[in-house]
N, C-alpha and C. Protein backbone atom coordinates (compact mmCIF):
# COMPACT_ATOMS: atom_id res chain seq x y z
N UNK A 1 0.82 -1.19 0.00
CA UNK A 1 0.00 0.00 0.00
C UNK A 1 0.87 1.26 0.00
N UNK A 2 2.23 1.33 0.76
CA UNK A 2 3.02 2.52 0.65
C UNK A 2 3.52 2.64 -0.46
N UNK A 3 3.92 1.69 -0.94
CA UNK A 3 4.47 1.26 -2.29
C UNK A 3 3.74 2.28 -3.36
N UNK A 4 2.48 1.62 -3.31
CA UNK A 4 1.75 2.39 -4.56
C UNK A 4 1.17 4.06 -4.34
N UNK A 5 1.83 4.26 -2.99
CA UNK A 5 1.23 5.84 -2.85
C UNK A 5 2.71 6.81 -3.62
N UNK A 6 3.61 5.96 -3.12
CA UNK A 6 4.77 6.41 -4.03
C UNK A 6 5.03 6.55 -5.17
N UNK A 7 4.00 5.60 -5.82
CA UNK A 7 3.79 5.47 -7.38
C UNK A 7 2.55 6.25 -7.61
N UNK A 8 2.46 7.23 -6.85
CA UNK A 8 0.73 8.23 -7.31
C UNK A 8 1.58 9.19 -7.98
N UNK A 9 1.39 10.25 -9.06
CA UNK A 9 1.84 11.54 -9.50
C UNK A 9 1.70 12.31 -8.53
N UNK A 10 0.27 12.14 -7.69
CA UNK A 10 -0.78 13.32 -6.75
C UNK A 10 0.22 13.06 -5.81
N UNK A 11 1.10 11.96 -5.91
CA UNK A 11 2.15 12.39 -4.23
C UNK A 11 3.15 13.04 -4.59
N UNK A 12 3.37 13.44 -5.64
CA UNK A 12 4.67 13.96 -5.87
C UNK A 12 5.81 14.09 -6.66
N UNK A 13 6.34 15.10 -6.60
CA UNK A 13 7.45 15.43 -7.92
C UNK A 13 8.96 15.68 -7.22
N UNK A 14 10.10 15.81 -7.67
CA UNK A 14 10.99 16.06 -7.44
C UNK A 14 11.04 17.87 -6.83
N UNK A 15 12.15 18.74 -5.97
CA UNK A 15 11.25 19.98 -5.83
C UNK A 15 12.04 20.27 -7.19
N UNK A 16 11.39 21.57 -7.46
CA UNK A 16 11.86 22.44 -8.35
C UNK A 16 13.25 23.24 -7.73
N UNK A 17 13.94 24.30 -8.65
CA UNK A 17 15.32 24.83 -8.16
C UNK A 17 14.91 26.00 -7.09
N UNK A 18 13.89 26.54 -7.55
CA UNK A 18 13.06 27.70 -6.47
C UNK A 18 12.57 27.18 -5.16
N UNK A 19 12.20 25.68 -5.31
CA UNK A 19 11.98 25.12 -4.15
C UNK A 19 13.09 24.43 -3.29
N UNK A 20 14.10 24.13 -3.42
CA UNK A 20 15.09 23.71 -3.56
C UNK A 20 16.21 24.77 -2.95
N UNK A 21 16.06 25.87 -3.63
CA UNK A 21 16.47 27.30 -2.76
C UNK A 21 16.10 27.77 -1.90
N UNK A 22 14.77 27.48 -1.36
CA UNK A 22 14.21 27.99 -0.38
C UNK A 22 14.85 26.78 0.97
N UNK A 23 15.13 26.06 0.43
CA UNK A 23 15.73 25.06 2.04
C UNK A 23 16.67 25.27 2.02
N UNK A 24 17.62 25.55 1.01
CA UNK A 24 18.92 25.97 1.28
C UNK A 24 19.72 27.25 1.57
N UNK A 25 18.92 28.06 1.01
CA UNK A 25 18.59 29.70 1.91
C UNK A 25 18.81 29.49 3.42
N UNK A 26 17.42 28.16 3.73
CA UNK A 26 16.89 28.78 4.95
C UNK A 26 18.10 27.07 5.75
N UNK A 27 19.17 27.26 5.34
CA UNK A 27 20.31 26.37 5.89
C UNK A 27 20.28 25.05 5.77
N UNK A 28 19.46 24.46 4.83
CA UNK A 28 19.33 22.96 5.12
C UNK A 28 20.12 22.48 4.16
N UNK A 29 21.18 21.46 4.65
CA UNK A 29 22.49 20.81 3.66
C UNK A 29 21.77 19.64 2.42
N UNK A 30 21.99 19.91 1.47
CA UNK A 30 21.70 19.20 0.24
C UNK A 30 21.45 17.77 0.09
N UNK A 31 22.39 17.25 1.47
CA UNK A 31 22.80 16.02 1.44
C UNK A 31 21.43 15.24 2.27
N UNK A 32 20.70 16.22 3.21
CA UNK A 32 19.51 16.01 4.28
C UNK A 32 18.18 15.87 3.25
N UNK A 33 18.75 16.93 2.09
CA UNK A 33 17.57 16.69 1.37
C UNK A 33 17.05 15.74 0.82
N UNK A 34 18.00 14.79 0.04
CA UNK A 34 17.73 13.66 -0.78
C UNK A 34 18.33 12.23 0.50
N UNK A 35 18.63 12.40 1.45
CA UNK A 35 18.38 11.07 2.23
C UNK A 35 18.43 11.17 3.12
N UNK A 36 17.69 9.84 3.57
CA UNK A 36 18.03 8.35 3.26
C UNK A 36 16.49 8.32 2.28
N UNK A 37 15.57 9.07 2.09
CA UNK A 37 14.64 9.11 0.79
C UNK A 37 14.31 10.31 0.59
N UNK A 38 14.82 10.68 -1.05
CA UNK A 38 14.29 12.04 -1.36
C UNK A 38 12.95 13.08 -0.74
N UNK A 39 13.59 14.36 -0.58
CA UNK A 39 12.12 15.22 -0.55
C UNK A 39 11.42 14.97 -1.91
N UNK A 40 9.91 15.33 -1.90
CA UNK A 40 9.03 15.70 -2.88
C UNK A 40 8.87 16.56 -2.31
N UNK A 41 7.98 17.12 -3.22
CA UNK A 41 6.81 18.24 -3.89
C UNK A 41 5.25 17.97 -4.18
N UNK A 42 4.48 18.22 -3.57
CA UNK A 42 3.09 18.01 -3.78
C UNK A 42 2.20 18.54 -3.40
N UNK A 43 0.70 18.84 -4.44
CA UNK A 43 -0.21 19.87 -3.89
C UNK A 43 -1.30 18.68 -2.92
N UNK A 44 -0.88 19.56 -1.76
CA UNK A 44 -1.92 18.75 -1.33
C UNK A 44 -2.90 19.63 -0.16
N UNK A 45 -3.96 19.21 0.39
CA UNK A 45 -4.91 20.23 1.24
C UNK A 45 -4.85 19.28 2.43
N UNK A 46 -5.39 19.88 3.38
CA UNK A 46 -5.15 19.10 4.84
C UNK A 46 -6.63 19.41 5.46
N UNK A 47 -7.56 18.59 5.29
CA UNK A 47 -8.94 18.01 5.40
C UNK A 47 -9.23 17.88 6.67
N UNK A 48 -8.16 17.70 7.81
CA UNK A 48 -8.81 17.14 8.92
C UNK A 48 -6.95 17.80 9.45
N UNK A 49 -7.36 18.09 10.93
CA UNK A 49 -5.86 18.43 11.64
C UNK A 49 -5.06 17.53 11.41
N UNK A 50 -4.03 17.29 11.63
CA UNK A 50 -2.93 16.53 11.58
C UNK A 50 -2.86 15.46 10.28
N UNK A 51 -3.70 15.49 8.95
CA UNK A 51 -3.70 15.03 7.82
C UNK A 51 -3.67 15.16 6.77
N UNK A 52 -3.44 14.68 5.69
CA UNK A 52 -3.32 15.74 4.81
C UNK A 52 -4.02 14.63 3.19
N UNK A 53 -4.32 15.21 2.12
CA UNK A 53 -4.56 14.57 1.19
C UNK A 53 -3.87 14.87 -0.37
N UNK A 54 -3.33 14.34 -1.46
CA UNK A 54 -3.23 15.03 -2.53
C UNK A 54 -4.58 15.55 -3.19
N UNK A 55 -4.30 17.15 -3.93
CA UNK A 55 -5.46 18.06 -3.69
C UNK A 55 -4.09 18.59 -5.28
N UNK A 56 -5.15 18.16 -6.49
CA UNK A 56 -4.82 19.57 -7.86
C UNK A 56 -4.76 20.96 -7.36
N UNK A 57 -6.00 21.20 -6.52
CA UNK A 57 -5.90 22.22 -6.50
C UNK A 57 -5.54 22.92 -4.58
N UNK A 58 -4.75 22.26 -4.50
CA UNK A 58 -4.06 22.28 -3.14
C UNK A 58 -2.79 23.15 -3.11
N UNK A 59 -2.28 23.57 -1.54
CA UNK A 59 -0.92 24.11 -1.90
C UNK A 59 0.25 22.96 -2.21
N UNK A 60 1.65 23.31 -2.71
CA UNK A 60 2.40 22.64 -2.94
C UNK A 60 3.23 22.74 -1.59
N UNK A 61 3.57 21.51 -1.41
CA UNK A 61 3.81 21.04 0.29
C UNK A 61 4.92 19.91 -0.22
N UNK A 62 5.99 19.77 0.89
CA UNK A 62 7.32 19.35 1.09
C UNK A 62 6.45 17.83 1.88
N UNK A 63 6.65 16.72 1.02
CA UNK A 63 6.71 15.21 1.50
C UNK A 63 7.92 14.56 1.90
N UNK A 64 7.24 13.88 3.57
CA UNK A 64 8.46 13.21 3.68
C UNK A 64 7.66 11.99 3.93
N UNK A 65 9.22 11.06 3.73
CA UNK A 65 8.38 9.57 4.11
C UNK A 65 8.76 9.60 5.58
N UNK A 66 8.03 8.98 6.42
CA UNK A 66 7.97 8.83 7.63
C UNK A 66 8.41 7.43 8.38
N UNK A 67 9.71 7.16 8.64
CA UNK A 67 10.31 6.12 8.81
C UNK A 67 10.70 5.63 10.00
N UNK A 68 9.74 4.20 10.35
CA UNK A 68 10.12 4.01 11.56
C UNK A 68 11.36 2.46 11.62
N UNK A 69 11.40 1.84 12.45
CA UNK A 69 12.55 0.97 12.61
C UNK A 69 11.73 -0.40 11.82
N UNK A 70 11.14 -0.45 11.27
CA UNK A 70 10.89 -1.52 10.19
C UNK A 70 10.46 -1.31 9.00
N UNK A 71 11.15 0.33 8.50
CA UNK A 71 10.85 1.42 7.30
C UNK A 71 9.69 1.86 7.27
N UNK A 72 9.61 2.61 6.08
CA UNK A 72 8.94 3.32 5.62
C UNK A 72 6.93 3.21 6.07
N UNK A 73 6.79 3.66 7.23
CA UNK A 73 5.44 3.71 7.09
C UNK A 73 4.33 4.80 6.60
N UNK A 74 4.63 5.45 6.60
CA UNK A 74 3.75 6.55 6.36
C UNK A 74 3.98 8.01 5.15
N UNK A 75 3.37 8.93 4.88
CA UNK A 75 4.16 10.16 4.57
C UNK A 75 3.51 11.45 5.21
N UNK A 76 4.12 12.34 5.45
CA UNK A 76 4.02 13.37 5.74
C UNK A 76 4.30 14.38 4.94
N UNK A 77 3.49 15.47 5.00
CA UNK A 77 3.31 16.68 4.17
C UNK A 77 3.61 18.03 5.05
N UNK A 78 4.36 19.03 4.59
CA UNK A 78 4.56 20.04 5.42
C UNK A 78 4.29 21.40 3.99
N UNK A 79 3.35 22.38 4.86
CA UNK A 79 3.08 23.75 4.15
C UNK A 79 4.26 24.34 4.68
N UNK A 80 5.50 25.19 4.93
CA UNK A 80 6.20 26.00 5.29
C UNK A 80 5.55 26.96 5.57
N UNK A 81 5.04 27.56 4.29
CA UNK A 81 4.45 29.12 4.35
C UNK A 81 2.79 28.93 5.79
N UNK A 82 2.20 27.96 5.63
CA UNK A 82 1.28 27.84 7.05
C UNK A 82 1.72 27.24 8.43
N UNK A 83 2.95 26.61 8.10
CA UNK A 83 3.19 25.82 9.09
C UNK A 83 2.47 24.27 9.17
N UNK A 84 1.31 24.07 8.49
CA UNK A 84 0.61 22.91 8.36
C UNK A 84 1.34 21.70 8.18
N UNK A 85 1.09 20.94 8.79
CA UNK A 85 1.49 19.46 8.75
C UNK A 85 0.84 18.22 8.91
N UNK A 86 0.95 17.05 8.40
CA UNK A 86 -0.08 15.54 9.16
C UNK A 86 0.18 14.54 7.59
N UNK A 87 -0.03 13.58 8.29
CA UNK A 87 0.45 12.54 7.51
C UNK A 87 -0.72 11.83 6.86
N UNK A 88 -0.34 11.23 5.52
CA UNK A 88 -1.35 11.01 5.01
C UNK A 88 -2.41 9.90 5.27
N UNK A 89 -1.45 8.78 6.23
CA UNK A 89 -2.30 7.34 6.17
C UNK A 89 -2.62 7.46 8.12
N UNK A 90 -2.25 8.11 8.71
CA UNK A 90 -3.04 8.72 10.24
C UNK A 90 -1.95 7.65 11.26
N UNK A 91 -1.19 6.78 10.49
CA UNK A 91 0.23 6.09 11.24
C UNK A 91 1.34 6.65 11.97
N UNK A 92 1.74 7.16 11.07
CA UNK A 92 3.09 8.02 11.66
C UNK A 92 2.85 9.16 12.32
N UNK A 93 3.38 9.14 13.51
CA UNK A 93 3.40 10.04 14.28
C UNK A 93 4.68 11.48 14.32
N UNK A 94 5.49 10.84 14.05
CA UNK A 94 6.78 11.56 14.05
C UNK A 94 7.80 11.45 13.05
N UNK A 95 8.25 12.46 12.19
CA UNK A 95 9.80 12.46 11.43
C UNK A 95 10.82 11.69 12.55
N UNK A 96 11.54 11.32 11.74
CA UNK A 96 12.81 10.79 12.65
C UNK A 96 12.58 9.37 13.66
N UNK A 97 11.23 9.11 13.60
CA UNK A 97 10.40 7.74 14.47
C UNK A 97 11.54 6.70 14.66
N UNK A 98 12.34 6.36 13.32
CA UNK A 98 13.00 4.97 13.80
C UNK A 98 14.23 5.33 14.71
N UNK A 99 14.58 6.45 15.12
CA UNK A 99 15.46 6.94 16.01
C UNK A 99 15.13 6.48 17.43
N UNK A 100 13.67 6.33 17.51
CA UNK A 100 13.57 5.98 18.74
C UNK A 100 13.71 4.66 19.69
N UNK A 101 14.63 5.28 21.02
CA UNK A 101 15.32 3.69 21.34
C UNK A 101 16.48 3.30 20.52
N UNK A 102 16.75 3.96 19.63
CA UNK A 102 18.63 3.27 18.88
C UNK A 102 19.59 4.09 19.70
N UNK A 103 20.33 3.20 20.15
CA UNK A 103 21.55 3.72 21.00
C UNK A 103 21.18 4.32 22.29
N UNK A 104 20.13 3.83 22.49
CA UNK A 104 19.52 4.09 23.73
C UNK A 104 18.82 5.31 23.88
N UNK A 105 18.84 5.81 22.74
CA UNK A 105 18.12 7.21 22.57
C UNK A 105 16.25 7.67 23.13
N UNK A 106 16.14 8.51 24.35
CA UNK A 106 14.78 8.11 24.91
C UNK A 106 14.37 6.85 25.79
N UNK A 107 15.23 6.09 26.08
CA UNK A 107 15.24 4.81 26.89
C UNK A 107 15.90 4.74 27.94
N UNK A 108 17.27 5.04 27.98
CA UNK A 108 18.15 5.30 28.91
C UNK A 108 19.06 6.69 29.41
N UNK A 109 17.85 7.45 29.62
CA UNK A 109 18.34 8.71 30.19
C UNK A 109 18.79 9.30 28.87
N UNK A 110 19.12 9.20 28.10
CA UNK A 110 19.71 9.81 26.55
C UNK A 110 18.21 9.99 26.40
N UNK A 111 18.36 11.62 26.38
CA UNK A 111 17.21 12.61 26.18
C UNK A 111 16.87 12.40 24.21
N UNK A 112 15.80 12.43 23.18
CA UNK A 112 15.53 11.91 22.16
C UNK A 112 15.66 13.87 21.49
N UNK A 113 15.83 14.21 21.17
CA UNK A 113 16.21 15.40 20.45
C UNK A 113 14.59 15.85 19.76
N UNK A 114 14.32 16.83 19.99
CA UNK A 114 12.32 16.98 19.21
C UNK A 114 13.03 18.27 18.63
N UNK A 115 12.33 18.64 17.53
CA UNK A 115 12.52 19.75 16.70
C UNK A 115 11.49 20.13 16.08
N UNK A 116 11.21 21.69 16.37
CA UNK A 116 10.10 22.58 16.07
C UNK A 116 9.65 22.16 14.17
N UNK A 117 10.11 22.25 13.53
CA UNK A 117 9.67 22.00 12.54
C UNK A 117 10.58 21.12 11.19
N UNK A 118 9.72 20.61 10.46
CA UNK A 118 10.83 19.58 9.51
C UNK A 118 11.92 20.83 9.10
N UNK A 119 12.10 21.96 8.81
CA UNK A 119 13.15 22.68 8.39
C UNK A 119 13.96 22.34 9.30
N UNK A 120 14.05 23.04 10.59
CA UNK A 120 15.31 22.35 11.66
C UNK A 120 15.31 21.40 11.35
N UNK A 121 14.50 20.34 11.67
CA UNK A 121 14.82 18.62 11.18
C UNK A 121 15.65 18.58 9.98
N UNK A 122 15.41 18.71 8.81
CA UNK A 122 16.80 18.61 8.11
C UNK A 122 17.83 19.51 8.32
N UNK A 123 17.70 20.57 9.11
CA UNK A 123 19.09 21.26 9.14
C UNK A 123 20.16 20.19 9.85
N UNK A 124 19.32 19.90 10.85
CA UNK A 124 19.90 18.71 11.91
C UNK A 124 20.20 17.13 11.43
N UNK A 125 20.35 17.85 9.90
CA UNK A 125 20.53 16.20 9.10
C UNK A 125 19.81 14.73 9.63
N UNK A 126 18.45 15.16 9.60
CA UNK A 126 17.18 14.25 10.01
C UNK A 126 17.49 13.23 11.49
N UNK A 127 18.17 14.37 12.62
CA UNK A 127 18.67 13.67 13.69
C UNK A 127 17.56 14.27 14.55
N UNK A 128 17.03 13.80 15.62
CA UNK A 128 16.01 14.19 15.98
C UNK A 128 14.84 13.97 15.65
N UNK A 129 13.69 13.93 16.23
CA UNK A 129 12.13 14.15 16.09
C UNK A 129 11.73 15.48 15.82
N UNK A 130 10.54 15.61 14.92
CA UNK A 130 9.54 16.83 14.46
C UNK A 130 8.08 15.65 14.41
N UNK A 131 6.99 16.69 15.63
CA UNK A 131 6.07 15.75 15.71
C UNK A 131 4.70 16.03 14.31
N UNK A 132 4.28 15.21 14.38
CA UNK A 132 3.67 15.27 12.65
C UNK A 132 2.20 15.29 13.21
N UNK A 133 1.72 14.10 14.61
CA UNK A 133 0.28 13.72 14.47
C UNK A 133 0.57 13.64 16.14
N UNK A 134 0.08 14.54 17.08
CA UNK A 134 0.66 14.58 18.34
C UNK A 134 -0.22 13.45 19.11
N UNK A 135 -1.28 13.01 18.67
CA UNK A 135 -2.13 11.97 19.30
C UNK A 135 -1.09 11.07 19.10
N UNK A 136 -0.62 10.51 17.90
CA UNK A 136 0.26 8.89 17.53
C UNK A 136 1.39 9.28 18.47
N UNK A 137 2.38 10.62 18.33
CA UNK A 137 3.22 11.04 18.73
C UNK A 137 3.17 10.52 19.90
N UNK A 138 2.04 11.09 20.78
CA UNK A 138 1.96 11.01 22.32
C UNK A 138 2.00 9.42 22.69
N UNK A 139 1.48 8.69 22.00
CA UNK A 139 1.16 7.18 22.31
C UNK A 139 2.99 6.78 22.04
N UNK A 140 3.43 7.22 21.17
CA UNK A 140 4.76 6.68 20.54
C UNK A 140 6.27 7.00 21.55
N UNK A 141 5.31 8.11 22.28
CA UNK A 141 6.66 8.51 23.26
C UNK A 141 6.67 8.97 24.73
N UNK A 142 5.24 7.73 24.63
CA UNK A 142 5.16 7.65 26.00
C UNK A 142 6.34 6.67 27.02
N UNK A 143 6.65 7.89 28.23
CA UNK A 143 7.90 7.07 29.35
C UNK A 143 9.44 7.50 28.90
N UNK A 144 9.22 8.05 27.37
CA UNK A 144 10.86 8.56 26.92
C UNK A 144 10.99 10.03 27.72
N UNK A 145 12.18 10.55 27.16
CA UNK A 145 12.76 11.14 27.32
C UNK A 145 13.42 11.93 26.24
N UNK A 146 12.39 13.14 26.29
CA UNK A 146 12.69 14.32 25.46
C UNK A 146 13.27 15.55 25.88
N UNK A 147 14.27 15.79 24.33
CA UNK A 147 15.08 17.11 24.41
C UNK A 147 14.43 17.76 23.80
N UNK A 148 13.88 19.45 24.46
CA UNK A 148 13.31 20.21 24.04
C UNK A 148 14.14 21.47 23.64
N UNK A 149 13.82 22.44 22.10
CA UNK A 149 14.90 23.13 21.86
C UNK A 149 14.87 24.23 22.96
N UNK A 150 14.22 24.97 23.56
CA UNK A 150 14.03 25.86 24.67
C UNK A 150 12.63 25.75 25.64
N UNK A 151 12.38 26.30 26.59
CA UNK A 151 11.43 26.39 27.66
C UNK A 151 9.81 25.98 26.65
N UNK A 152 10.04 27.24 26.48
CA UNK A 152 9.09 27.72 25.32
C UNK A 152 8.53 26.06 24.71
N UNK A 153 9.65 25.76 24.10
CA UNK A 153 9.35 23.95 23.35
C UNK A 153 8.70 23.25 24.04
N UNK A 154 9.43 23.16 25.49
CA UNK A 154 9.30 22.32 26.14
C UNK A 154 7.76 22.28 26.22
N UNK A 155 7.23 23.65 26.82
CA UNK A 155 5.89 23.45 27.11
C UNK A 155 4.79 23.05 26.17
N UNK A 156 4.83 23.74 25.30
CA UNK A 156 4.67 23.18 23.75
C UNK A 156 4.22 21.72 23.41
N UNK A 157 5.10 21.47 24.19
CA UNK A 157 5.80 19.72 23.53
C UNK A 157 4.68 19.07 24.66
N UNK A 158 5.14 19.40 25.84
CA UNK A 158 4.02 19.13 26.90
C UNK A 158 2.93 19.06 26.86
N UNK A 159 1.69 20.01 26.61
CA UNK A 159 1.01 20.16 26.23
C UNK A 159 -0.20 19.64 24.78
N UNK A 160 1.01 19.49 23.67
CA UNK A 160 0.74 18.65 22.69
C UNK A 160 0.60 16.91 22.81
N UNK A 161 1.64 16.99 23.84
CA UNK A 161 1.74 15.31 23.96
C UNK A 161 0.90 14.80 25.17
N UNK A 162 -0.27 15.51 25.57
CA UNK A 162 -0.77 14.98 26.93
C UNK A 162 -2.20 14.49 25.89
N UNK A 163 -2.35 13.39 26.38
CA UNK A 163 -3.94 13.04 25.95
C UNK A 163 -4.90 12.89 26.95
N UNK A 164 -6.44 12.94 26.70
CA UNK A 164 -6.97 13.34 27.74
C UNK A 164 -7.37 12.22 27.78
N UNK A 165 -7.55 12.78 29.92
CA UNK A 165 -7.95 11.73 30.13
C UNK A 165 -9.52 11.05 29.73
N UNK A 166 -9.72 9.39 30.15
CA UNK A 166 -10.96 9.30 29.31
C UNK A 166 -12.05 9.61 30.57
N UNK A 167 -13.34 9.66 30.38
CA UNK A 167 -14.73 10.13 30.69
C UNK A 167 -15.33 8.92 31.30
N UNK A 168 -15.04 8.81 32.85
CA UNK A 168 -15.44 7.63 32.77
C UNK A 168 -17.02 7.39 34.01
N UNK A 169 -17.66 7.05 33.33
CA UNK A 169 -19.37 6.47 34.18
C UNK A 169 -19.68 5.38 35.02
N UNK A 170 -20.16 5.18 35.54
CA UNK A 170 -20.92 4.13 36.28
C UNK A 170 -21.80 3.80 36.73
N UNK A 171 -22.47 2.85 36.63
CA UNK A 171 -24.19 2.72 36.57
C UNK A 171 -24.47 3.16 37.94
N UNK A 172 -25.54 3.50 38.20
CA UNK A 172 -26.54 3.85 39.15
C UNK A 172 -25.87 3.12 40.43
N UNK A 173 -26.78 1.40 40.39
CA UNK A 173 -26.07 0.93 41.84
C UNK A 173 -24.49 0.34 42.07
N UNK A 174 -23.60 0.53 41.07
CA UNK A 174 -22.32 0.72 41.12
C UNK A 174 -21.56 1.67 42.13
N UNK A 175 -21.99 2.58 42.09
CA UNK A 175 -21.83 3.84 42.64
C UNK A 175 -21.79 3.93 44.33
N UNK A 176 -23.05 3.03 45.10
CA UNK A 176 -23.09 2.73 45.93
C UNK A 176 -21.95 2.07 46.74
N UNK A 177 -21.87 1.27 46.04
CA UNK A 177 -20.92 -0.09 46.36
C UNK A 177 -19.48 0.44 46.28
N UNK A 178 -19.49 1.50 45.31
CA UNK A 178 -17.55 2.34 45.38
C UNK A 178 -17.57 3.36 46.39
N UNK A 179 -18.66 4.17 46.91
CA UNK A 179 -18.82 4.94 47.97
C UNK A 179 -18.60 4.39 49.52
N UNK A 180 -19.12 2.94 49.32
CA UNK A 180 -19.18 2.49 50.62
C UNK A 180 -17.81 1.90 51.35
């Protein structure tokens, strides 16, 4: 199924040199760009928070594949100019995913590196996390141990990654019986 989303046109083109300038303007090394799997290019619209769809008449948005420690699951789409982000198949939670836990990274006191947006992420030559879908995120990094780039992040990061708690009822003469 990832296979053939890779083989859609609607996912994507190589970037253009204007697009292509704009990451390298904004510091990102050439070498971050094309691996360990090329950036695309694709118009796509984002239908629901944290998702995104190919859209003709969508903006053109920076795809990444989203790779965890048994490859390639997912892709992710990033607007720059909105900041918008979310992945297309609602899996991947995070850029940089198969990082987590290698070399003890987030497991053993080795804090996991999070980064405000995929631009830092490739500046940082795709070392580190950028969270994509903070629900999967939150499930994915629960008990680790995250490096936040400042205060500011931190809380951010906090906040994004808390899920609520659930709503929970109990019948009528239940109630009794936990009171007593």
């Amino acid at each position: 199924m990832i296979k053939d989303l890779f083989e859609d046109p609607a996912e994507g083109t190589a970037p253009t040199m204007r697009q292509l300038s704009f990451l390298l303007d904004a510091g990102v090394p050439l070498d971050a760009i094309v691996a360990p799997w090329c950036l695309r290019v694709a118009r796509v619209a984002f239908p629901e928070r944290w998702r995104y769809a190919p859209s003709p008449m969508g903006d053109p948005s920076f795809v990444f594949a989203v790779i965890a420690s048994d490859g390639i699951i997912d892709l992710a789409a990033w607007h720059p100019r909105t900041g918008r982000i979310g992945t297309r198949l609602g899996i991947g939670g995070l850029l940089g995913e198969g990082q987590i836990g290698r070399d003890g990274l987030g497991t053993t006191g080795l804090p996991l590196p999070v980064l405000r947006t995929p631009a830092d992420w490739l500046m940082a030559h795709r070392k580190g996390l950028v969270v994509v879908d903070p629900q999967a995120a939150a499930y994915r990094l629960a008990g680790m141990t995250l490096h936040a780039v400042d205060v500011g992040h931190g809380r951010d990061l906090r906040d994004m990654l808390s899920l609520p708690r659930p709503f929970i009822v109990v019948p009528a003469q239940t109630r009794e019986r936990i009171a007593a």
